[in-house]
N, C-alpha and C. Protein backbone atom coordinates (compact mmCIF):
# COMPACT_ATOMS: atom_id res chain seq x y z
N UNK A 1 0.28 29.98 18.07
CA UNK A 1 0.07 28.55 17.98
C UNK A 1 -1.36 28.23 17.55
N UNK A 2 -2.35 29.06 18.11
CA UNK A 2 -3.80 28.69 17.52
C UNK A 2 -3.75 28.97 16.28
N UNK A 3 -3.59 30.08 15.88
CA UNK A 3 -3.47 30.23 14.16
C UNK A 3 -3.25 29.74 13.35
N UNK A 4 -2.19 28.76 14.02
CA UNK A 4 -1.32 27.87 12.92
C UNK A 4 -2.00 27.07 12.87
N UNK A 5 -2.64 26.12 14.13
CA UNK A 5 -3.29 25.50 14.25
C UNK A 5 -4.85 25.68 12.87
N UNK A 6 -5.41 26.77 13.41
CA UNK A 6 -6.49 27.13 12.84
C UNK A 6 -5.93 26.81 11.45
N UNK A 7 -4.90 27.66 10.90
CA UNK A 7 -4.99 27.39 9.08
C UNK A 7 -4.38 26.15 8.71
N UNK A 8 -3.84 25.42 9.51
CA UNK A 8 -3.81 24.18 9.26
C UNK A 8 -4.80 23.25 9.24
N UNK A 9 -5.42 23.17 10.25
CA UNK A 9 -7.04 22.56 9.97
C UNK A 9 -7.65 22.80 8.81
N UNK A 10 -8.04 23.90 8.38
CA UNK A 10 -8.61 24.74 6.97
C UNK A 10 -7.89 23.95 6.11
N UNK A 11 -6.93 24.42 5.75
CA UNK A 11 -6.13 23.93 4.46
C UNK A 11 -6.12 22.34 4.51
N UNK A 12 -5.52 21.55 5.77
CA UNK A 12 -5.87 20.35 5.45
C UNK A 12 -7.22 19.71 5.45
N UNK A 13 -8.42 20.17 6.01
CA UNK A 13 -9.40 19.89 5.80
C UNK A 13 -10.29 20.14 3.87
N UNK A 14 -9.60 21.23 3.54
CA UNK A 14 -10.42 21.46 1.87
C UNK A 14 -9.69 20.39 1.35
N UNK A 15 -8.34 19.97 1.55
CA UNK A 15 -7.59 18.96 0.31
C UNK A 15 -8.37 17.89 0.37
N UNK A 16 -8.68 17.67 2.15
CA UNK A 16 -9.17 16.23 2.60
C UNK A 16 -10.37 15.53 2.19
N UNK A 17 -11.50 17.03 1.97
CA UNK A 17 -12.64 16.65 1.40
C UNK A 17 -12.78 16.90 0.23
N UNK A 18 -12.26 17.34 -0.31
CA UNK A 18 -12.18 17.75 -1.40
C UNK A 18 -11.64 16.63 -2.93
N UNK A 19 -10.34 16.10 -2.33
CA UNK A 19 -9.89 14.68 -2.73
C UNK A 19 -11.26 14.06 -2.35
N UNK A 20 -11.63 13.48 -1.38
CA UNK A 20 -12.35 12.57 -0.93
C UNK A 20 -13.71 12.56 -1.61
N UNK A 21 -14.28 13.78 -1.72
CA UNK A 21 -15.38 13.51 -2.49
C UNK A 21 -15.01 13.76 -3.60
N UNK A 22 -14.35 13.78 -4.76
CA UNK A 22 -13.95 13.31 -6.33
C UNK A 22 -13.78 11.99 -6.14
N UNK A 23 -13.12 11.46 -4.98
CA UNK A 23 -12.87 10.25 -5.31
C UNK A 23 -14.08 9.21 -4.98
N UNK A 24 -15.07 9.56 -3.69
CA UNK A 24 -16.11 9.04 -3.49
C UNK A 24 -17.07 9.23 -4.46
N UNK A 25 -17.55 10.32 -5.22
CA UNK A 25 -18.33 10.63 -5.95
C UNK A 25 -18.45 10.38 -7.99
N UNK A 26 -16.87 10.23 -7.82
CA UNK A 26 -16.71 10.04 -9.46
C UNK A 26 -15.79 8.46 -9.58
N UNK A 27 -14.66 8.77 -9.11
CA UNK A 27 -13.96 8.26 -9.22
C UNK A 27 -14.18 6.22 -8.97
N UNK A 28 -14.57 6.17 -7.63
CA UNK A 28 -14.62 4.63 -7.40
C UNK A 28 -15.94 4.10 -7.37
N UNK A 29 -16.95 5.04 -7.38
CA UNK A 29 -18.42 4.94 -7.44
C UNK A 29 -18.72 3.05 -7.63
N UNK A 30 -18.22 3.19 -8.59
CA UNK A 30 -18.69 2.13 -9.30
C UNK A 30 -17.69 0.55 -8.76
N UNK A 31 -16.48 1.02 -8.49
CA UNK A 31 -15.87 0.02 -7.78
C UNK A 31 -15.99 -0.35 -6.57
N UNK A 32 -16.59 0.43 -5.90
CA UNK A 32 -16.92 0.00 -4.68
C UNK A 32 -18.78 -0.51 -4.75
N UNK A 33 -19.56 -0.30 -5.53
CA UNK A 33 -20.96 -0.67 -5.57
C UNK A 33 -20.50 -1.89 -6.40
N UNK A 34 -20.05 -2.36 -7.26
CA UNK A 34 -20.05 -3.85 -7.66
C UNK A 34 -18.93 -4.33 -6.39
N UNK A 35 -18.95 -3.99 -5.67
CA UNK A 35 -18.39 -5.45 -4.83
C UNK A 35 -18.82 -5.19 -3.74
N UNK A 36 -19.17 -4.46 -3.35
CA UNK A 36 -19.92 -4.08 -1.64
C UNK A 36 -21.05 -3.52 -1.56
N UNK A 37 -21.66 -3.27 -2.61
CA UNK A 37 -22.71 -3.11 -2.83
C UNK A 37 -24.19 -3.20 -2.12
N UNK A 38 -24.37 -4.70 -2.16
CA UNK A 38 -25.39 -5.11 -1.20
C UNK A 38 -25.19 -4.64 0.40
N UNK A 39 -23.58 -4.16 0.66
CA UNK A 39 -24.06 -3.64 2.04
C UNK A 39 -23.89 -2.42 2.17
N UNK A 40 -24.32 -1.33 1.31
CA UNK A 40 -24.22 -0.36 0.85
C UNK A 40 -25.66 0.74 1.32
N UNK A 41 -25.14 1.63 2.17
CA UNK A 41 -26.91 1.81 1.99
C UNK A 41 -27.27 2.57 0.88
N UNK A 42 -28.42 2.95 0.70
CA UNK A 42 -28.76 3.97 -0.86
C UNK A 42 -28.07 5.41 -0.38
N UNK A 43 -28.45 5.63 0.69
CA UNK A 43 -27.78 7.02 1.21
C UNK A 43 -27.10 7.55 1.95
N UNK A 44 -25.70 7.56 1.94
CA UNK A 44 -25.01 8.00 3.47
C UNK A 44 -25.64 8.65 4.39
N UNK A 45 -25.59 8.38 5.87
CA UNK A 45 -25.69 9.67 6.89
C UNK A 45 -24.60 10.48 7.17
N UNK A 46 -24.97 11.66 6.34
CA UNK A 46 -24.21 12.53 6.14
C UNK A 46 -23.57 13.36 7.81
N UNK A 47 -24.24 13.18 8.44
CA UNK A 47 -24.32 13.66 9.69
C UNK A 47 -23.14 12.54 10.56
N UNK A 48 -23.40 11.62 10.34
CA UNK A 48 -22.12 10.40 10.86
C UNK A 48 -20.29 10.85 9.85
N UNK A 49 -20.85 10.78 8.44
CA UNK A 49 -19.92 11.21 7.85
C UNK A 49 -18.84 12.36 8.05
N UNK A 50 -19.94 13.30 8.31
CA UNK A 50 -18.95 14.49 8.62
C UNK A 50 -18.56 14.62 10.17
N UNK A 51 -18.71 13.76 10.87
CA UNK A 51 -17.98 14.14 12.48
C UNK A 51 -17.31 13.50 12.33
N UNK A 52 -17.05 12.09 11.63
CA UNK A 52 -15.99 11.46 11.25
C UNK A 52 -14.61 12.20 10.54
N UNK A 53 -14.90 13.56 9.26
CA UNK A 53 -14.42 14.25 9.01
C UNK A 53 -13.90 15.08 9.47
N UNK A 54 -14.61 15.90 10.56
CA UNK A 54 -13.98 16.51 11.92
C UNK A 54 -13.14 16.07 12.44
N UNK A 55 -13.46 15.13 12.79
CA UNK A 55 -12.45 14.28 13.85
C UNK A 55 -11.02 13.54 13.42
N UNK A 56 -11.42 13.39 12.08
CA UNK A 56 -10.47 12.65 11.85
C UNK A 56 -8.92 13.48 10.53
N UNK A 57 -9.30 14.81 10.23
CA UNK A 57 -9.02 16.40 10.50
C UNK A 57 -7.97 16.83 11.10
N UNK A 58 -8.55 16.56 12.38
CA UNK A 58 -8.08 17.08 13.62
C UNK A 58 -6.99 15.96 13.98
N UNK A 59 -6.95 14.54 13.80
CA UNK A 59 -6.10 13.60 13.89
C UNK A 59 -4.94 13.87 12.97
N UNK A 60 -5.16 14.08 11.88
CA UNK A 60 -4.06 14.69 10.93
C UNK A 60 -3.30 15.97 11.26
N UNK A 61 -3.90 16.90 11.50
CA UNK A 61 -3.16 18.27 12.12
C UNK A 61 -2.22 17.74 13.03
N UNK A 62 -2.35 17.00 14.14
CA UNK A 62 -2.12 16.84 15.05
C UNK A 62 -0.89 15.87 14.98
N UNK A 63 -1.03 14.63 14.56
CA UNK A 63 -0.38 13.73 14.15
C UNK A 63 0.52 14.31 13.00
N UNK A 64 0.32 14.66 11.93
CA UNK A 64 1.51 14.82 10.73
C UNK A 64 1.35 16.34 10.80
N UNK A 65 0.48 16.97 10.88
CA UNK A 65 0.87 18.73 9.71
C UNK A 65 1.81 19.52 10.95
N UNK A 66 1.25 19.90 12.35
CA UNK A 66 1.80 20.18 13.52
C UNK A 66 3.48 19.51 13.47
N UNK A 67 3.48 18.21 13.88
CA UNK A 67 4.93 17.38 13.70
C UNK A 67 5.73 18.29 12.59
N UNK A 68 5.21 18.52 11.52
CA UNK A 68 5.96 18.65 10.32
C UNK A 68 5.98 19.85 10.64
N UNK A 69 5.64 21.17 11.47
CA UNK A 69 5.83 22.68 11.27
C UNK A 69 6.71 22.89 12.44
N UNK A 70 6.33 21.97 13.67
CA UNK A 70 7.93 21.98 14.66
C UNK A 70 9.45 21.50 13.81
N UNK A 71 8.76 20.81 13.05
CA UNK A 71 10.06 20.47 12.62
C UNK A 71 10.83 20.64 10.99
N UNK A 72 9.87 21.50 10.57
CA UNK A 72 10.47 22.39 8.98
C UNK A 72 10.39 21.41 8.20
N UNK A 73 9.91 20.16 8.32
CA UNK A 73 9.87 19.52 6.78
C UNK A 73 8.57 19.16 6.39
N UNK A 74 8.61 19.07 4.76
CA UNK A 74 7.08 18.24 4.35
C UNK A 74 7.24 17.13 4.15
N UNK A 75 8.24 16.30 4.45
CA UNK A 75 8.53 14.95 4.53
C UNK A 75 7.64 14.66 5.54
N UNK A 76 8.01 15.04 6.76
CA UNK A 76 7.40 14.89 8.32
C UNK A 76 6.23 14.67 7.89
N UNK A 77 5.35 15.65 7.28
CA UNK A 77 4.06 15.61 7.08
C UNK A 77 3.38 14.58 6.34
N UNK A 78 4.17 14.28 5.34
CA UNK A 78 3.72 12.96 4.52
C UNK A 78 4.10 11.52 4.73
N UNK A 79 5.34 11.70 5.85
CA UNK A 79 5.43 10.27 6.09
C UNK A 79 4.43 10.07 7.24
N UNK A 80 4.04 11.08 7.99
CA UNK A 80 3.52 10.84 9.51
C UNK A 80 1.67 10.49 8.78
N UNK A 81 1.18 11.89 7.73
CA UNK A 81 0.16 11.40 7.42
C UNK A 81 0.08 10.35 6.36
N UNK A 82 0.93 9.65 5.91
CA UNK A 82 0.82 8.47 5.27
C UNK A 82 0.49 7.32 6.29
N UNK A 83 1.30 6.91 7.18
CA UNK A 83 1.20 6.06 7.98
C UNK A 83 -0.20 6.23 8.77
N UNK A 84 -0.56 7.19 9.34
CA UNK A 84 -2.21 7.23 10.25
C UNK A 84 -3.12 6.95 9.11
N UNK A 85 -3.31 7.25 7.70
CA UNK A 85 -4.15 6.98 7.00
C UNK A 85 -3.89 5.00 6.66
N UNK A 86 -2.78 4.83 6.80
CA UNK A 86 -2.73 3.63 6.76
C UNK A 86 -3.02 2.60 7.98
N UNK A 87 -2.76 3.37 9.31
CA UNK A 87 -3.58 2.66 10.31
C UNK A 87 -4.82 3.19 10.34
N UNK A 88 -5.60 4.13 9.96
CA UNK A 88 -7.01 4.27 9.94
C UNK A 88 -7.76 3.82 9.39
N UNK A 89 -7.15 3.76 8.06
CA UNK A 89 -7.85 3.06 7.05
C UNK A 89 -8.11 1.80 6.92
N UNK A 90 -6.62 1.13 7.63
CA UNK A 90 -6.19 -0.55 7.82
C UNK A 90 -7.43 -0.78 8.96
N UNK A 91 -7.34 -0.11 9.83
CA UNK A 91 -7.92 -0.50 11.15
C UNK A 91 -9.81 -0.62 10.54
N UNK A 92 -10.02 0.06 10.17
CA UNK A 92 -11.55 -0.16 9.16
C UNK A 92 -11.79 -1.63 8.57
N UNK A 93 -10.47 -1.34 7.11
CA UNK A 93 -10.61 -2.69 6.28
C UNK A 93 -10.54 -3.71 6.89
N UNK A 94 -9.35 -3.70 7.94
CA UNK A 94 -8.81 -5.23 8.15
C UNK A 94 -10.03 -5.70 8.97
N UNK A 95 -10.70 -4.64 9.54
CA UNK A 95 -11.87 -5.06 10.59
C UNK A 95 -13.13 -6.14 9.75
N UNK A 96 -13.50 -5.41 8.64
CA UNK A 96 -14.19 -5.70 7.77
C UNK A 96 -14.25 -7.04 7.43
N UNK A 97 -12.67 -6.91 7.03
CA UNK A 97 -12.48 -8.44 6.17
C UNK A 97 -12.43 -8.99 7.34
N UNK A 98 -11.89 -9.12 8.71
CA UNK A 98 -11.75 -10.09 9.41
C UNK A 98 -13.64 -10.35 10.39
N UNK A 99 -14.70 -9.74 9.55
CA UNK A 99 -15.62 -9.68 10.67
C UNK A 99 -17.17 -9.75 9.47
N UNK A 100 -17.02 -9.19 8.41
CA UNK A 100 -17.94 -9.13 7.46
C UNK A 100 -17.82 -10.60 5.94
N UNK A 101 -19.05 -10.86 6.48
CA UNK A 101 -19.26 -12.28 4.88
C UNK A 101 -18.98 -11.54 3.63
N UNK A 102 -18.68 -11.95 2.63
CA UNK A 102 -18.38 -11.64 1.72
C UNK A 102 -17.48 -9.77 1.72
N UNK A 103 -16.58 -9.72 2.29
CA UNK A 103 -15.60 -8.47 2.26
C UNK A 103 -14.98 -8.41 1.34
N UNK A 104 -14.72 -7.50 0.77
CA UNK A 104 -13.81 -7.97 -0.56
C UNK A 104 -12.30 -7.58 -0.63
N UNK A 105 -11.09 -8.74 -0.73
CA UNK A 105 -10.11 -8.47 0.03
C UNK A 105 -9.53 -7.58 -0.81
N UNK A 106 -10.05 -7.23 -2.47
CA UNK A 106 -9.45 -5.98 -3.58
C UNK A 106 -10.05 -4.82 -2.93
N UNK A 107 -11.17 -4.83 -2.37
CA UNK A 107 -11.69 -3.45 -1.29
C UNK A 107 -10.60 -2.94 -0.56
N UNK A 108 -10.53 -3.80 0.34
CA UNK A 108 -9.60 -3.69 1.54
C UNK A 108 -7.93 -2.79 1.25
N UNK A 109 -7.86 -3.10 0.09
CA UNK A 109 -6.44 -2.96 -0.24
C UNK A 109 -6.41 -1.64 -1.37
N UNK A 110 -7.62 -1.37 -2.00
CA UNK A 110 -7.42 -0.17 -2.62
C UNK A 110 -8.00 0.85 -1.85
N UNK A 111 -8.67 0.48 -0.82
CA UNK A 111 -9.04 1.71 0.37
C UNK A 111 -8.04 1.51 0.89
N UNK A 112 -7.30 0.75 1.55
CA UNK A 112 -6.38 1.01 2.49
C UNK A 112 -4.61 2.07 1.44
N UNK A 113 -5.15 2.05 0.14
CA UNK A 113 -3.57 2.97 -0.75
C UNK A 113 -4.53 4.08 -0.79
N UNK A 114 -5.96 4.12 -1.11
CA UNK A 114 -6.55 5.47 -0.96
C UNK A 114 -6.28 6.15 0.31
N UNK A 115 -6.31 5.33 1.62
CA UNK A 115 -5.97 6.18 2.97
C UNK A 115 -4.99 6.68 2.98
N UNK A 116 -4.03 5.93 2.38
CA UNK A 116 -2.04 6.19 2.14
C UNK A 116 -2.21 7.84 1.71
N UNK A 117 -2.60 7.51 0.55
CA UNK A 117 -2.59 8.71 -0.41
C UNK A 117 -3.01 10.06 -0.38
N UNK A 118 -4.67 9.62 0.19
CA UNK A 118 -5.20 10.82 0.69
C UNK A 118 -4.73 11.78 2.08
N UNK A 119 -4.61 10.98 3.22
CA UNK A 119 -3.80 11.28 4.50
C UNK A 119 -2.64 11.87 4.23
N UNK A 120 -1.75 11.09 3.32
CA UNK A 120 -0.40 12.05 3.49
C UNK A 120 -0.42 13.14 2.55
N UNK A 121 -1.04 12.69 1.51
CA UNK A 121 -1.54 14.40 0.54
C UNK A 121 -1.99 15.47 1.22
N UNK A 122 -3.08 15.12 1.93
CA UNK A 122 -3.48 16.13 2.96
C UNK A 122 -2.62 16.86 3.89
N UNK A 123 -2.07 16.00 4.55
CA UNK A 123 -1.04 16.56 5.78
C UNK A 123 -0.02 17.15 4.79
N UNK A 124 0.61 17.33 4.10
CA UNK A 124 1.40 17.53 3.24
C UNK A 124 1.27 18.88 2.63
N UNK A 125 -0.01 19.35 1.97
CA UNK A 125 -0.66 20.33 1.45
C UNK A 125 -0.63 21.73 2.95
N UNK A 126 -1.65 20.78 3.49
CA UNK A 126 -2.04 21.41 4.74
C UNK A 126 -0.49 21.88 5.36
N UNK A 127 0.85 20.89 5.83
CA UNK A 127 1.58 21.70 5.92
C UNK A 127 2.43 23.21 5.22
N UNK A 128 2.11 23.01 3.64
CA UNK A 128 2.92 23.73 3.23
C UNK A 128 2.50 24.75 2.86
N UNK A 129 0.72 24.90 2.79
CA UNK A 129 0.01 26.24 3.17
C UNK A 129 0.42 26.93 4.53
N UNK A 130 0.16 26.08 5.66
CA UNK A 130 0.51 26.72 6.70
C UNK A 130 2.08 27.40 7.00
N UNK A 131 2.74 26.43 6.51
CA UNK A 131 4.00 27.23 6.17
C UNK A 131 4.04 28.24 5.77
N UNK A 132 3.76 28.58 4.48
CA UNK A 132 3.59 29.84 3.73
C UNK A 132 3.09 30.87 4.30
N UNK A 133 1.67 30.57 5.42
CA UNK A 133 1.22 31.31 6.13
C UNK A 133 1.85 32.13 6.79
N UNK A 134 2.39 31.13 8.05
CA UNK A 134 3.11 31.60 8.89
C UNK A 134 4.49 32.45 8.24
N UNK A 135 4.97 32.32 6.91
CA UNK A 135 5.85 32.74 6.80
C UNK A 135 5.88 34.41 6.20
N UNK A 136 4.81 34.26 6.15
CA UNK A 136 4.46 35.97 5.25
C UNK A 136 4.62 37.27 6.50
N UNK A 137 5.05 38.31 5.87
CA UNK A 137 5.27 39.15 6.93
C UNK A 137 3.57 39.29 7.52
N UNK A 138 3.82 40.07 8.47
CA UNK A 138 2.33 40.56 9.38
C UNK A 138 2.03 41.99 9.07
């Protein structure tokens, strides 16, 4: 059970950051600095960032990739990590918009299909490595 555990973490953790920074780094750069910009700092704390990554990792294993290896499907995995990326993500945006001046409600809504996407990609991947894992002789 730790093992599985263990290469499930691994595997869903490289898709997780891995997606995440192409998409933070190339991809929306620019869509998210023209509209949120000003509350943007110049430099992430990388140190906040990544325990967030840890943690939120470990919410996915747990929640979708695990679910999905008791129970043999990668459906499991992508519907379970679709939905937590959509309350994680929701639970952020909607905070935002309902609490920050100028939020931008096109923000809100293409982070909240990026959470969709990325979460259940992840859990998804992450299950079907671990699958494979577990499935190879010893």
């Amino acid at each position: 059970m730790i093992a599985s555990y263990a290469t499930a973490y691994v595997a869903t953790a490289i898709v997780f950051f891995g997606l995440d920074f192409l998409w933070l780094s190339t991809i929306s750069t620019n869509f998210y600095r023209s509209r949120i910009g000003a509350l943007l700092l110049d430099q992430p704390h990388f140190g906040v960032a990544g325990l967030f990554y840890l943690v939120y990792v470990a919410g996915i294993v747990h929640f979708a990739t695990m679910p999905a290896l008791n129970g043999a499907s990668w459906t499991t995995a992508l519907i379970n990590g679709a939905l937590l990326g959509l309350v994680a993500y929701g639970t952020y945006d909607m905070t935002n918009l309902a609490t920050l001046k100028n939020w931008s409600v096109t923000v809100s809504v293409v982070d909240m299909a990026w959470g969709v996407a990325l979460t259940g990609t992840a859990a998804t991947i992450g299950y079907l490595v671990t699958a494979w894992a577990m499935a190879r002789p010893s």
